[in-house]
N, C-alpha and C. Protein backbone atom coordinates (compact mmCIF):
# COMPACT_ATOMS: atom_id res chain seq x y z
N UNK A 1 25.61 100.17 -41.81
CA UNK A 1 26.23 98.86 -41.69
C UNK A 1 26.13 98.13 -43.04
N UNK A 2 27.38 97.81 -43.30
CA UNK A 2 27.63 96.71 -44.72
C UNK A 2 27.03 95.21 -44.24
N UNK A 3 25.85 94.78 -45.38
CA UNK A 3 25.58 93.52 -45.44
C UNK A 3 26.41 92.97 -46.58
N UNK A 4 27.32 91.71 -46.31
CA UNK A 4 28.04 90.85 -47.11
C UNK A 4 26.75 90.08 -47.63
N UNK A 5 27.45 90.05 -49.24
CA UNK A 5 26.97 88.81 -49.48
C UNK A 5 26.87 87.61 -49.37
N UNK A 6 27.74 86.75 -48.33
CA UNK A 6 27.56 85.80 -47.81
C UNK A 6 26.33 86.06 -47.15
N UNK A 7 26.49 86.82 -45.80
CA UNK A 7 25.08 86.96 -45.00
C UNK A 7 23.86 86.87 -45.56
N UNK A 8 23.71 88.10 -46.69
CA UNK A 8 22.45 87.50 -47.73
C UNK A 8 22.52 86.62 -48.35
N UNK A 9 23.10 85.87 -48.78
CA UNK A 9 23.03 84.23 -49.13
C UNK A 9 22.53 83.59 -48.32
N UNK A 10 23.05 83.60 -47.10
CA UNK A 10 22.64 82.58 -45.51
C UNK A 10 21.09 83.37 -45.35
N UNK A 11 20.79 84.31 -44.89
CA UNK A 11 19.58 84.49 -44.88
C UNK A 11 18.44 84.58 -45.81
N UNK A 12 18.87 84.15 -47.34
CA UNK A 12 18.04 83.67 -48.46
C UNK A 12 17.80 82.01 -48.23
N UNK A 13 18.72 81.60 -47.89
CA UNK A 13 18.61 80.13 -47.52
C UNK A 13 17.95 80.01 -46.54
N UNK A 14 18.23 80.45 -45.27
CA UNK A 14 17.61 80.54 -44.16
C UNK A 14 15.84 80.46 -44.18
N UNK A 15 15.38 81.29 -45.00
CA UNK A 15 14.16 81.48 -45.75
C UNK A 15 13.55 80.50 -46.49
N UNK A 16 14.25 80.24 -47.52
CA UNK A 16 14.20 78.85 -48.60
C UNK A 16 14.10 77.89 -47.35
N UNK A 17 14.99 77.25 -46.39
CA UNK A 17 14.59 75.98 -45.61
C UNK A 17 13.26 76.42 -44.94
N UNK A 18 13.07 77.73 -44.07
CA UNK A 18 11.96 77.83 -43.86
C UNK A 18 10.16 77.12 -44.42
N UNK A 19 10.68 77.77 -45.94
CA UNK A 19 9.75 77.67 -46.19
C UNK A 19 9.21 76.15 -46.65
N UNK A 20 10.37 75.09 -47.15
CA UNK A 20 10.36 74.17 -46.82
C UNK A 20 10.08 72.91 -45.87
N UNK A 21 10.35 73.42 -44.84
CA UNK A 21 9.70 73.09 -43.50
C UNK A 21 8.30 73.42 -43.25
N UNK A 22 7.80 74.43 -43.85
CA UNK A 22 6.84 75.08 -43.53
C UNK A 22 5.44 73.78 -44.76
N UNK A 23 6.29 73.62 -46.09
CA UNK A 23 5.68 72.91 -47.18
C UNK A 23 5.76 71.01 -46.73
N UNK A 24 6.67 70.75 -45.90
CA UNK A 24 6.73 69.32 -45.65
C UNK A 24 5.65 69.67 -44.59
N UNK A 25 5.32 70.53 -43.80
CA UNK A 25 4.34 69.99 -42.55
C UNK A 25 2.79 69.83 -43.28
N UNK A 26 2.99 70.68 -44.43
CA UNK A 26 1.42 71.36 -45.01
C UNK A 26 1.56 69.85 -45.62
N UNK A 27 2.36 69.13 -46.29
CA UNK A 27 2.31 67.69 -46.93
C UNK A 27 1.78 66.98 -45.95
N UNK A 28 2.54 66.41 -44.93
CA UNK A 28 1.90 66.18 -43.80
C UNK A 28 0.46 65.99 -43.33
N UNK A 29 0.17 67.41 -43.13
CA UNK A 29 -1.39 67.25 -42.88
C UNK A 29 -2.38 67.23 -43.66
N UNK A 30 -1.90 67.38 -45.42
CA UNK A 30 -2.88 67.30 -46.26
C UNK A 30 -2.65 65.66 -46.60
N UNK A 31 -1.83 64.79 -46.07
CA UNK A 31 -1.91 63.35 -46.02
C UNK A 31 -2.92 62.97 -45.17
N UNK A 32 -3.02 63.57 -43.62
CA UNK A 32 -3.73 62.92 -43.00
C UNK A 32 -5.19 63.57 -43.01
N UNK A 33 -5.11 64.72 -43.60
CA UNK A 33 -6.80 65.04 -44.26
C UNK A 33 -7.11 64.30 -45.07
N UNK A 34 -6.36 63.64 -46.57
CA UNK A 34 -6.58 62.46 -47.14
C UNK A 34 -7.03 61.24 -46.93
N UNK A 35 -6.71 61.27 -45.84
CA UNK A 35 -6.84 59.54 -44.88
C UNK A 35 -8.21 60.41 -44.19
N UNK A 36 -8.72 61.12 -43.61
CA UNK A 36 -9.44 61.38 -42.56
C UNK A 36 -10.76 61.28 -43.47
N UNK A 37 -10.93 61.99 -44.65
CA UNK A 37 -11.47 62.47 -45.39
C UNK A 37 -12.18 61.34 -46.37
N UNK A 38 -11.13 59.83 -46.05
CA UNK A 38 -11.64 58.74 -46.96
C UNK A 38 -11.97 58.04 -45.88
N UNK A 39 -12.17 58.25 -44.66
CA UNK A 39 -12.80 57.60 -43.88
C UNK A 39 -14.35 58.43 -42.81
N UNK A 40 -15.42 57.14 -42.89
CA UNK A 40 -16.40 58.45 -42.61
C UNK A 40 -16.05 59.03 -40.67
N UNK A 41 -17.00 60.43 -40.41
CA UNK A 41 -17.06 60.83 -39.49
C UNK A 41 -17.86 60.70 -38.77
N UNK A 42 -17.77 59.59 -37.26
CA UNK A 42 -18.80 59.24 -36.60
C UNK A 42 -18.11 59.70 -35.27
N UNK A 43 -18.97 59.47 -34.01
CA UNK A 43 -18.25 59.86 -32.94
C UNK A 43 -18.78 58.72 -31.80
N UNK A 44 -20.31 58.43 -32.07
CA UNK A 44 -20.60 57.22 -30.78
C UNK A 44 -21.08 56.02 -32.20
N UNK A 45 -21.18 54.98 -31.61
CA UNK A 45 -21.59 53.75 -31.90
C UNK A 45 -22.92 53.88 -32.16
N UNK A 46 -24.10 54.67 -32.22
CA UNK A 46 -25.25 54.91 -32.58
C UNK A 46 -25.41 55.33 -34.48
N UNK A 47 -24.46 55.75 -35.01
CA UNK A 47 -23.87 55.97 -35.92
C UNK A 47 -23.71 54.67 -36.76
N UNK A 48 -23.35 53.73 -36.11
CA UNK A 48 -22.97 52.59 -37.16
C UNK A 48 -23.89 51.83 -38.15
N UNK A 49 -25.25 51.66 -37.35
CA UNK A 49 -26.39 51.31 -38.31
C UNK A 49 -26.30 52.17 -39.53
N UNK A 50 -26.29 53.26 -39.51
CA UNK A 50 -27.12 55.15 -40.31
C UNK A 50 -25.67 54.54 -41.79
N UNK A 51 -24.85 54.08 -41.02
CA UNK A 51 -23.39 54.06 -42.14
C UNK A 51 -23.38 52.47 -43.17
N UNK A 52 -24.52 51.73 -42.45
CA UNK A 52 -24.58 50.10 -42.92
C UNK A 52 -25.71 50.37 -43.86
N UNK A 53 -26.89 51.16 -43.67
CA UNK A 53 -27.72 51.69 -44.12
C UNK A 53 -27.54 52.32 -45.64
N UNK A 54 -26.47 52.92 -45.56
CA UNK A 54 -25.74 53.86 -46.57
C UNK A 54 -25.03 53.24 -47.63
N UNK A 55 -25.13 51.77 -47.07
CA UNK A 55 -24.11 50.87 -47.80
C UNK A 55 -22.33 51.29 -47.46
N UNK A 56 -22.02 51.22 -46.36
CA UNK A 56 -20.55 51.51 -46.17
C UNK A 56 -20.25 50.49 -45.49
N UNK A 57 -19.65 49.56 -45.64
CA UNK A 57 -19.33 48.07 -45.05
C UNK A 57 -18.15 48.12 -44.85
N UNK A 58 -17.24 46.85 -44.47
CA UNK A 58 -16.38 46.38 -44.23
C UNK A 58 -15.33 46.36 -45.48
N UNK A 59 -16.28 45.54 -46.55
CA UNK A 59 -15.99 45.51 -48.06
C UNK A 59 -15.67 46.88 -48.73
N UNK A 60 -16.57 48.14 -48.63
CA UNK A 60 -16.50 49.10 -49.30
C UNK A 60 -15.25 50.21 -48.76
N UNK A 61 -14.76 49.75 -47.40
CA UNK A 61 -13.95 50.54 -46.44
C UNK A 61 -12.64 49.66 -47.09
N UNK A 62 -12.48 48.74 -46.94
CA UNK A 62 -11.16 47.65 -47.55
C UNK A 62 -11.51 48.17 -48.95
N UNK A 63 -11.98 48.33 -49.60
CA UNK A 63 -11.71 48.81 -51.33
C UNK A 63 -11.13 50.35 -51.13
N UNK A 64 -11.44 51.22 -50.43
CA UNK A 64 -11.11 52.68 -50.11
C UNK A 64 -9.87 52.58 -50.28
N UNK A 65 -9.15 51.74 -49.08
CA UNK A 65 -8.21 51.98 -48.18
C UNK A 65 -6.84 51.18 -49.33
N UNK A 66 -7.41 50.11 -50.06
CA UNK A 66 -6.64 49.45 -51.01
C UNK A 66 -6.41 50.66 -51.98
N UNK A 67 -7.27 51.42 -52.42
CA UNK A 67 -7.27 52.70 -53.83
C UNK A 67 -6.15 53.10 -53.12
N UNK A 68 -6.51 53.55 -51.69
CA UNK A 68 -5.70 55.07 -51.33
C UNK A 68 -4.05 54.12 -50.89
N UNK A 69 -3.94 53.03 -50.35
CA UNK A 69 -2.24 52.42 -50.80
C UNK A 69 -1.73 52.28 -52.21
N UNK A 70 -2.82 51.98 -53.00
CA UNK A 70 -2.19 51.82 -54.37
C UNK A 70 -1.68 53.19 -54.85
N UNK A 71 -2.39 54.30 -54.43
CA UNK A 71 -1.98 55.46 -54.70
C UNK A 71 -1.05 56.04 -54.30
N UNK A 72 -0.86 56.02 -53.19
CA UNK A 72 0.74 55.97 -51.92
C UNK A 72 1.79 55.52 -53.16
N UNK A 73 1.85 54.17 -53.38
CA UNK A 73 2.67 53.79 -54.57
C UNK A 73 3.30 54.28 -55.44
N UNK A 74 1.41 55.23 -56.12
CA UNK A 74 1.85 55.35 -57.64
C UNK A 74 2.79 57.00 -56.87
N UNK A 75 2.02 57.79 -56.07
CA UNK A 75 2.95 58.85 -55.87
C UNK A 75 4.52 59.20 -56.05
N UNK A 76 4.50 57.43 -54.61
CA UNK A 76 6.21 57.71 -54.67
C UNK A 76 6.58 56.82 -55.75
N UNK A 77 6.19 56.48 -56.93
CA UNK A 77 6.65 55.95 -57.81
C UNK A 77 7.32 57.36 -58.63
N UNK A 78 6.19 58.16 -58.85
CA UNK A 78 6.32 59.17 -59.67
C UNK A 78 7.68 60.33 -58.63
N UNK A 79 7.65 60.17 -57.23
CA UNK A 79 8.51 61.25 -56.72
C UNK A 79 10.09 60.61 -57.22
N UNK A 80 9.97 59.20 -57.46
CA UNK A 80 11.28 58.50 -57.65
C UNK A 80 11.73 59.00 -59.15
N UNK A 81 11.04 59.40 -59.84
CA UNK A 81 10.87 59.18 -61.07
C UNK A 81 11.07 60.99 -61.03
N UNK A 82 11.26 61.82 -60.27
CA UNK A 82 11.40 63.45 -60.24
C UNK A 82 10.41 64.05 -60.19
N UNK A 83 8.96 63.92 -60.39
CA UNK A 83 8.09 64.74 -60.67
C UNK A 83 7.14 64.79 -59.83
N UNK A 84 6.66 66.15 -59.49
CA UNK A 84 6.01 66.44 -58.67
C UNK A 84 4.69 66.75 -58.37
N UNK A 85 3.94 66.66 -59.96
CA UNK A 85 2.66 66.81 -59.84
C UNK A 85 1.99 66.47 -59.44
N UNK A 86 1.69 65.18 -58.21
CA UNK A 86 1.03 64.55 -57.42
C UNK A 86 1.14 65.65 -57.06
N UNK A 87 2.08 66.73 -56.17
CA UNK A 87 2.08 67.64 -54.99
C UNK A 87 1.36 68.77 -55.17
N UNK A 88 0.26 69.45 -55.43
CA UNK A 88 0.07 70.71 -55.79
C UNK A 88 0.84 71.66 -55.26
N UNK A 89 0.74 71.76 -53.83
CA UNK A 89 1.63 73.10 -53.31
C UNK A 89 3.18 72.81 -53.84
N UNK A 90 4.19 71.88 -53.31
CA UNK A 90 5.32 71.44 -53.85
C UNK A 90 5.42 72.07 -55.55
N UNK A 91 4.44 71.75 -56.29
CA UNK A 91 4.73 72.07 -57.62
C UNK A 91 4.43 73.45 -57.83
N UNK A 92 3.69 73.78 -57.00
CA UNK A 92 3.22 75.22 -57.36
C UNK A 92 4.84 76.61 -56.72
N UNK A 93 5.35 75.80 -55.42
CA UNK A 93 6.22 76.50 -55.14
C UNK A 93 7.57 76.63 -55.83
N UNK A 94 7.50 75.08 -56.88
CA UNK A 94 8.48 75.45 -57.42
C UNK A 94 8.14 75.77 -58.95
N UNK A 95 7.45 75.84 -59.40
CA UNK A 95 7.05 77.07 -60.41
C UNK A 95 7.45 78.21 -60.21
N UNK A 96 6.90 78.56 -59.68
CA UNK A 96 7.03 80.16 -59.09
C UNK A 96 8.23 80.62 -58.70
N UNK A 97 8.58 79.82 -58.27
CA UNK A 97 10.40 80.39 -57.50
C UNK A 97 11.73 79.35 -58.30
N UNK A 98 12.74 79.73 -58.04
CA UNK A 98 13.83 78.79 -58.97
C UNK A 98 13.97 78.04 -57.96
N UNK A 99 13.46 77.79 -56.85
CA UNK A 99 14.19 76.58 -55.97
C UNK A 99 14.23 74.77 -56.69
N UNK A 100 15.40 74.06 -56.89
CA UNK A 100 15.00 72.99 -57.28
C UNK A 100 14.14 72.54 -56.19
N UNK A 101 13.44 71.07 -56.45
CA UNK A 101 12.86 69.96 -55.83
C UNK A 101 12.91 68.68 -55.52
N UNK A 102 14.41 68.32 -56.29
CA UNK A 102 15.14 67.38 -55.73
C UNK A 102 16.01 67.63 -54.53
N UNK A 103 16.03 68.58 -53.61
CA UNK A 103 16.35 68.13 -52.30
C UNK A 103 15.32 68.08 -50.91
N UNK A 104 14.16 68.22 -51.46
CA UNK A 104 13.04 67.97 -51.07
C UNK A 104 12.43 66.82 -51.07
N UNK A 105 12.53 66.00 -52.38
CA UNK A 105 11.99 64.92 -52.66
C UNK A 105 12.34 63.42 -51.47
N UNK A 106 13.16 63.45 -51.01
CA UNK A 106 13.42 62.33 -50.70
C UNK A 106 12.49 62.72 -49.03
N UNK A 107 12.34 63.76 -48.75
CA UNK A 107 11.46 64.22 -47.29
C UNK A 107 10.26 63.65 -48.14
N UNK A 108 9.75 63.87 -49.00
CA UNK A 108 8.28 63.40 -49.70
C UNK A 108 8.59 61.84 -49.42
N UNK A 109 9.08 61.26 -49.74
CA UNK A 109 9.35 59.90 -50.53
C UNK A 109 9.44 59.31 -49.20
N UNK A 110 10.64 59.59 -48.44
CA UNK A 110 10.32 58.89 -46.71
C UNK A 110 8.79 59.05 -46.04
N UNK A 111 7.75 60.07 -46.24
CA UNK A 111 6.88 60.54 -45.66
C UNK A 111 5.64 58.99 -46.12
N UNK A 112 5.99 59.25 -47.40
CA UNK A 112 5.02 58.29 -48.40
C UNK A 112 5.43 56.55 -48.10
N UNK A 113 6.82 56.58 -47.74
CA UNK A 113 7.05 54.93 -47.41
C UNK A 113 6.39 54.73 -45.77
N UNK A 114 6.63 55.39 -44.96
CA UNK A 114 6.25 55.42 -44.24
C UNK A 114 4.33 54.99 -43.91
N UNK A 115 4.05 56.03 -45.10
CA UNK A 115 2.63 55.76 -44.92
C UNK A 115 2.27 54.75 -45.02
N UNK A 116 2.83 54.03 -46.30
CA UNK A 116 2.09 53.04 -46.96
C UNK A 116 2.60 51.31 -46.28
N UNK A 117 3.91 51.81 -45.03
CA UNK A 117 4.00 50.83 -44.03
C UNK A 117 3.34 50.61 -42.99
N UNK A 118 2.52 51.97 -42.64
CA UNK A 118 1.62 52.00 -41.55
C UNK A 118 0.42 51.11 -42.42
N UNK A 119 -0.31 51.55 -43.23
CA UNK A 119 -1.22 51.09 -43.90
C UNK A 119 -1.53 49.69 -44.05
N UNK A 120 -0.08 49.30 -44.66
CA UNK A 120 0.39 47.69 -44.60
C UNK A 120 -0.09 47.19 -43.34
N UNK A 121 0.44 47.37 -42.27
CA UNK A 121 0.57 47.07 -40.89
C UNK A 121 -0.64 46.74 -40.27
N UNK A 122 -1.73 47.77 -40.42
CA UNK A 122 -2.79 48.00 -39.94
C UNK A 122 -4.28 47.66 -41.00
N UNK A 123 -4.25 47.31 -41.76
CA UNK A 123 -4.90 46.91 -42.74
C UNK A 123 -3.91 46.33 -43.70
N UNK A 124 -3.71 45.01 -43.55
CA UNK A 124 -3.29 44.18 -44.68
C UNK A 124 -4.34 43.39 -45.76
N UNK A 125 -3.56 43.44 -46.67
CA UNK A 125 -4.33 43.11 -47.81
C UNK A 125 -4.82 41.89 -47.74
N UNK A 126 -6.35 41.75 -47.50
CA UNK A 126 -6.71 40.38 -47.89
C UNK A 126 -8.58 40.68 -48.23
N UNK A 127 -8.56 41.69 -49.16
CA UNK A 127 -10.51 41.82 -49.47
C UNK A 127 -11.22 40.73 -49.62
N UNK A 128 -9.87 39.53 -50.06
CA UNK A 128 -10.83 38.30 -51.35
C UNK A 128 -11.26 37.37 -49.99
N UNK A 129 -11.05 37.62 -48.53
CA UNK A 129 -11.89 36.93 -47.86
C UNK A 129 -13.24 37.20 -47.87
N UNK A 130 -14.04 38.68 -48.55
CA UNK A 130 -14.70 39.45 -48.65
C UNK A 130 -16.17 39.42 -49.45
N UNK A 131 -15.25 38.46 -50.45
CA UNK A 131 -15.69 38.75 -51.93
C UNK A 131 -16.98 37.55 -51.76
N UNK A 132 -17.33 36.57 -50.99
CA UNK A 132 -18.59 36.03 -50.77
C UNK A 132 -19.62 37.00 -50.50
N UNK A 133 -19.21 38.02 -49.31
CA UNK A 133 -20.16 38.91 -48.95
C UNK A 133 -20.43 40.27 -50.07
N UNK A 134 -19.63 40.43 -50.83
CA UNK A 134 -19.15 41.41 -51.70
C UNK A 134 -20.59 41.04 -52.92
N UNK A 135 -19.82 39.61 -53.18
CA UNK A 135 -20.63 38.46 -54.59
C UNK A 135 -20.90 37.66 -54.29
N UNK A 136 -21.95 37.51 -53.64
CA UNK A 136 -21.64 35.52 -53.59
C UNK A 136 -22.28 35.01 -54.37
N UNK A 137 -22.53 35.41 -55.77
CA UNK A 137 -22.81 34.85 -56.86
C UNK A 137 -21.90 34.49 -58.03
N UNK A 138 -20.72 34.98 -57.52
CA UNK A 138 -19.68 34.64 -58.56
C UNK A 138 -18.50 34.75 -57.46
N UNK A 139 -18.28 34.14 -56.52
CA UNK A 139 -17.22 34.16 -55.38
C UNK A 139 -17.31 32.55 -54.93
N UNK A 140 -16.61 31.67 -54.81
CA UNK A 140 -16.41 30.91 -54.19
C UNK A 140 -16.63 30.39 -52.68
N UNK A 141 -17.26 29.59 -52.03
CA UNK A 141 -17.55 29.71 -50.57
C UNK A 141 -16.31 29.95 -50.04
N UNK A 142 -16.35 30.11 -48.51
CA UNK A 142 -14.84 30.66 -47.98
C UNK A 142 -14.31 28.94 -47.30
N UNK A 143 -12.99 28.72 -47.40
CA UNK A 143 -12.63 27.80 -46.54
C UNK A 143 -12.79 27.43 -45.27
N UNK A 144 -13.34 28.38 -45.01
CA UNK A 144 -13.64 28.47 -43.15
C UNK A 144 -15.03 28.29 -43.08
N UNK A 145 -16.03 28.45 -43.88
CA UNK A 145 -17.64 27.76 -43.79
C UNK A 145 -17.62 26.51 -42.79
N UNK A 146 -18.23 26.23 -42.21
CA UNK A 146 -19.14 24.74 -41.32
C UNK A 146 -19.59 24.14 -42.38
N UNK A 147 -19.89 22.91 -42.45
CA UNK A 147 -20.97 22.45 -43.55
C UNK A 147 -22.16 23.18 -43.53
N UNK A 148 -22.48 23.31 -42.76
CA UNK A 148 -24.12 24.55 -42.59
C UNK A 148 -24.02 25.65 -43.46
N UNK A 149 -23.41 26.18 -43.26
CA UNK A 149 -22.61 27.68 -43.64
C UNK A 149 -22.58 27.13 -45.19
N UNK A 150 -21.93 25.97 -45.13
CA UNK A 150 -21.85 26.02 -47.02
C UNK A 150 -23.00 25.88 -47.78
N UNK A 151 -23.54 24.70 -47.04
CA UNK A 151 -24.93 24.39 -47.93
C UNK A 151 -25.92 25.69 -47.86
N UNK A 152 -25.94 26.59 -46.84
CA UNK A 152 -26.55 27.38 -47.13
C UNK A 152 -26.00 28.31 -48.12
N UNK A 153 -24.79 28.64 -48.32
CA UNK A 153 -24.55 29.51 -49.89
C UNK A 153 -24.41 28.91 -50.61
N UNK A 154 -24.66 27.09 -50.99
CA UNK A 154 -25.44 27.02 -52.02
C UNK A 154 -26.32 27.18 -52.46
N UNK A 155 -27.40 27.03 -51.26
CA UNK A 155 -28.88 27.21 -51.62
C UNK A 155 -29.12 28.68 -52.22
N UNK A 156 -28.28 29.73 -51.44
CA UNK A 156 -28.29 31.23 -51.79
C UNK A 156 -27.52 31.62 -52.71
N UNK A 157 -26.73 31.18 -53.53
CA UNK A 157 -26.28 31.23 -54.82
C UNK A 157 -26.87 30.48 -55.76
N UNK A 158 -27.88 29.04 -55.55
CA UNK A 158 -29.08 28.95 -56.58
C UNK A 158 -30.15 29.09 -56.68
N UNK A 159 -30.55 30.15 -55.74
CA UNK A 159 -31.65 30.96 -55.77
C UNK A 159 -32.12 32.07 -56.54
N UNK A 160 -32.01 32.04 -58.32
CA UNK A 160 -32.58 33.46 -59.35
C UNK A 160 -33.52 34.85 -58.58
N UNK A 161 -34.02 33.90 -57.62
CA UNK A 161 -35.17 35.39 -56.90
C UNK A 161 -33.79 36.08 -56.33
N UNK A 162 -33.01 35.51 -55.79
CA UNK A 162 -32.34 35.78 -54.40
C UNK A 162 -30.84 36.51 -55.37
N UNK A 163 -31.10 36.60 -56.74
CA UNK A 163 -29.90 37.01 -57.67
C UNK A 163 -29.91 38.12 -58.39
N UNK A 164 -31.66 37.82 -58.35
CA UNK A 164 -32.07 39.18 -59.11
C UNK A 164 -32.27 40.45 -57.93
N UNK A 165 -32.60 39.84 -57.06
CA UNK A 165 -32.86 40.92 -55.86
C UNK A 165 -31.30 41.22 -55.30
N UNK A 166 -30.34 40.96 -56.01
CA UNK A 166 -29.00 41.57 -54.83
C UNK A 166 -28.75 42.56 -55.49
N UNK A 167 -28.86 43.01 -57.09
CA UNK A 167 -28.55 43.63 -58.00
C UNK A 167 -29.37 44.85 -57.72
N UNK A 168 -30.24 44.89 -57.39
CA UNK A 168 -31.35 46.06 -56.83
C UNK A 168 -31.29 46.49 -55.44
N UNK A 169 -30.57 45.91 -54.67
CA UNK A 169 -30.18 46.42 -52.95
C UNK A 169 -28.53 46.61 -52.60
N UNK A 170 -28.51 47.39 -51.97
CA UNK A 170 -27.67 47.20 -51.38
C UNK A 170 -27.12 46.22 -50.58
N UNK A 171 -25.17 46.11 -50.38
CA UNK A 171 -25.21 44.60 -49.32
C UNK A 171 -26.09 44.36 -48.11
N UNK A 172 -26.15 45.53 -47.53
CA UNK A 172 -26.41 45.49 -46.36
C UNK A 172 -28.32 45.09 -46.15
N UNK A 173 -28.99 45.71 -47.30
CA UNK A 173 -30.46 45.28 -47.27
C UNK A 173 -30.50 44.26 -47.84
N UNK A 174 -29.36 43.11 -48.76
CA UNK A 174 -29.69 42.07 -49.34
C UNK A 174 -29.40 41.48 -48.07
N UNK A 175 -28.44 41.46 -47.49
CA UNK A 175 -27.78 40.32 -46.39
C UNK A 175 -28.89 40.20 -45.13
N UNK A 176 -29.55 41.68 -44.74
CA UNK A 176 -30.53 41.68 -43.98
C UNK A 176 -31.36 40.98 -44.25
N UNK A 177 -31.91 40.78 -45.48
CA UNK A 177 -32.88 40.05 -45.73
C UNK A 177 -33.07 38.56 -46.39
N UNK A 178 -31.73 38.36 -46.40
CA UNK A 178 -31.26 37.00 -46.55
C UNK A 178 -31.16 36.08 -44.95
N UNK A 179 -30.95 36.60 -44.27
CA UNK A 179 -30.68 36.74 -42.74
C UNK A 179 -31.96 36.07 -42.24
N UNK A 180 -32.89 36.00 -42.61
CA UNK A 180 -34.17 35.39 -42.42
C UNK A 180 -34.32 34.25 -42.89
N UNK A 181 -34.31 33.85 -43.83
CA UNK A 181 -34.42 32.80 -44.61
C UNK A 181 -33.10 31.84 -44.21
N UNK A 182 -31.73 32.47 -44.38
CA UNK A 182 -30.78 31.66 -44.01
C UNK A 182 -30.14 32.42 -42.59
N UNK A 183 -30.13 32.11 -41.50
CA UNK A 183 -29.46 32.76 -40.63
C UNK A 183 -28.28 32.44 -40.13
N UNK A 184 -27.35 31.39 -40.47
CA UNK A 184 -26.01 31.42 -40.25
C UNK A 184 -25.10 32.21 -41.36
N UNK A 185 -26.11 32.12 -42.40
CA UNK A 185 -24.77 33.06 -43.51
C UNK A 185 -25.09 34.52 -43.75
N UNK A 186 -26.17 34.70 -43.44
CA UNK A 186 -27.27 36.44 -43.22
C UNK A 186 -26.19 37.03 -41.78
N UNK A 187 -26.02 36.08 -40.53
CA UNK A 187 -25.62 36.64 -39.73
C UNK A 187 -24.16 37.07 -39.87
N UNK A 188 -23.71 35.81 -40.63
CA UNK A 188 -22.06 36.18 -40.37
C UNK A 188 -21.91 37.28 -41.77
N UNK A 189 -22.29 37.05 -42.55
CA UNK A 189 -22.57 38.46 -43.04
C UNK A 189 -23.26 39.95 -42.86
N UNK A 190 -24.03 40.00 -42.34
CA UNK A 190 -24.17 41.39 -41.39
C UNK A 190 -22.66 41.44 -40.53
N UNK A 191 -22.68 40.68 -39.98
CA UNK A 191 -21.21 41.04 -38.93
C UNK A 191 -19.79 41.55 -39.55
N UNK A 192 -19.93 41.08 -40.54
CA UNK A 192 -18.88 41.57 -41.55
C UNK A 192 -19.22 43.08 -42.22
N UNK A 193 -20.36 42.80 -42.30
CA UNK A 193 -20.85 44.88 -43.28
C UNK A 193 -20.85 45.84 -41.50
N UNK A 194 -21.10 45.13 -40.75
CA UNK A 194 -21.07 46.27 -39.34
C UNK A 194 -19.98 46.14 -38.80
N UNK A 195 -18.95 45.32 -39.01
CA UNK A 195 -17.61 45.37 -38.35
C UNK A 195 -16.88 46.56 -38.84
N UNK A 196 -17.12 47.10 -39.94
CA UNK A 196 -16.07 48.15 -40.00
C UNK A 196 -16.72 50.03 -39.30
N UNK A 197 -17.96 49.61 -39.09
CA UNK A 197 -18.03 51.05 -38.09
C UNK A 197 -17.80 50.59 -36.65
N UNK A 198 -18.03 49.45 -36.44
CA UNK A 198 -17.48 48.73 -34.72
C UNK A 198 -15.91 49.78 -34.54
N UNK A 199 -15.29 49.00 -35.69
CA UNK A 199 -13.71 48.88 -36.04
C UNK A 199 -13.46 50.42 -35.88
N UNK A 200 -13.95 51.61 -36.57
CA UNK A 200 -13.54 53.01 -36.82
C UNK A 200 -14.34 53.24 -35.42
N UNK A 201 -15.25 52.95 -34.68
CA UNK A 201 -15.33 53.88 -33.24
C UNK A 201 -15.07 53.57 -32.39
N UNK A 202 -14.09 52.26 -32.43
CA UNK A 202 -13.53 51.70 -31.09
C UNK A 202 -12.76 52.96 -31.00
């Protein structure tokens, strides 16, 4: 039996989309290993202390998650722009083989807007409510303080013991132990460094 060369054309293509399909799913899940991978692995709520402990807060989870959108960005900045070296496999497949990668790109580029709308959606940008618990030595009180609440981060922003000791602990052992001395701004700060393992094991 005679194979036309049309037929082998269609079943070289046939192959080529294959394998394409096969490279958008592997994109796919090496996105959401990305995401999985920048977030830690807990399974019960017993877990959440062991992660506050570690220094993994609320603050340090919102700085993650801001890197990994800004990066979403720079990606599809660069897929807009033709190039594919963000992609390892993508670049590696088209090394190797003559397939272009501009009819691929725009499956990347939808994949990546997408992400970085979910991201938006679900974590919107706002750390600098943060940045008291982050610094509150060079952060501004928050607008939402009580008078209580304020005067106490004054007293705890002109406290040198209480300035020199944040620089040597972590948030979570400074705030603990600020928490004593001042307990409306110790508390609502702990609640803020343990809200984000609450948040990941709901």
């Amino acid at each position: 039996m005679v194979v036309s060369s049309a037929t082998r054309r269609q079943k070289k293509s046939g192959g080529q989309r294959a394998k394409l399909t096969g490279m958008r799913r592997q994109a796919e899940r090496e996105g959401e290993k990305e995401i999985k991978e920048s977030l830690p692995k807990a399974k019960t709520r017993k877990y959440g202390e062991a992660y506050v402990a570690l220094g993994f807060t609320v603050t340090t989870a919102t700085d993650k998650i801001n890197s990994f959108t800004r990066k979403l960005v720079m990606w599809g900045r660069r897929l807009d722009e033709g190039s594919t070296v963000s992609f390892e496999n993508l670049q590696e497949f088209v090394d190797t083989t003559d397939y272009d990668a501009t009819s691929v790109i725009p499956y990347f580029r939808q994949h990546i807007s997408s992400l970085i709308g979910f991201f938006t959606k679900y974590f919107p940008e706002n750390s600098s409510q943060y940045d008291w618990v982050r610094d509150p030595f060079n952060a501004p009180a928050p607008t939402g303080f009580s008078l209580a609440e304020e005067e106490q981060f004054i007293e705890i922003t002109s406290d040198s013991i209480l300035r020199l000791s944040f620089t040597s602990q972590t948030l979570s052992e400074f705030w603990l132990s600020v928490e004593k001395q001042y307990p409306l701004l110790g508390q609502r700060a702990c609640a803020h460094s343990s809200s984000i393992c609450n948040f990941l094991l709901v």
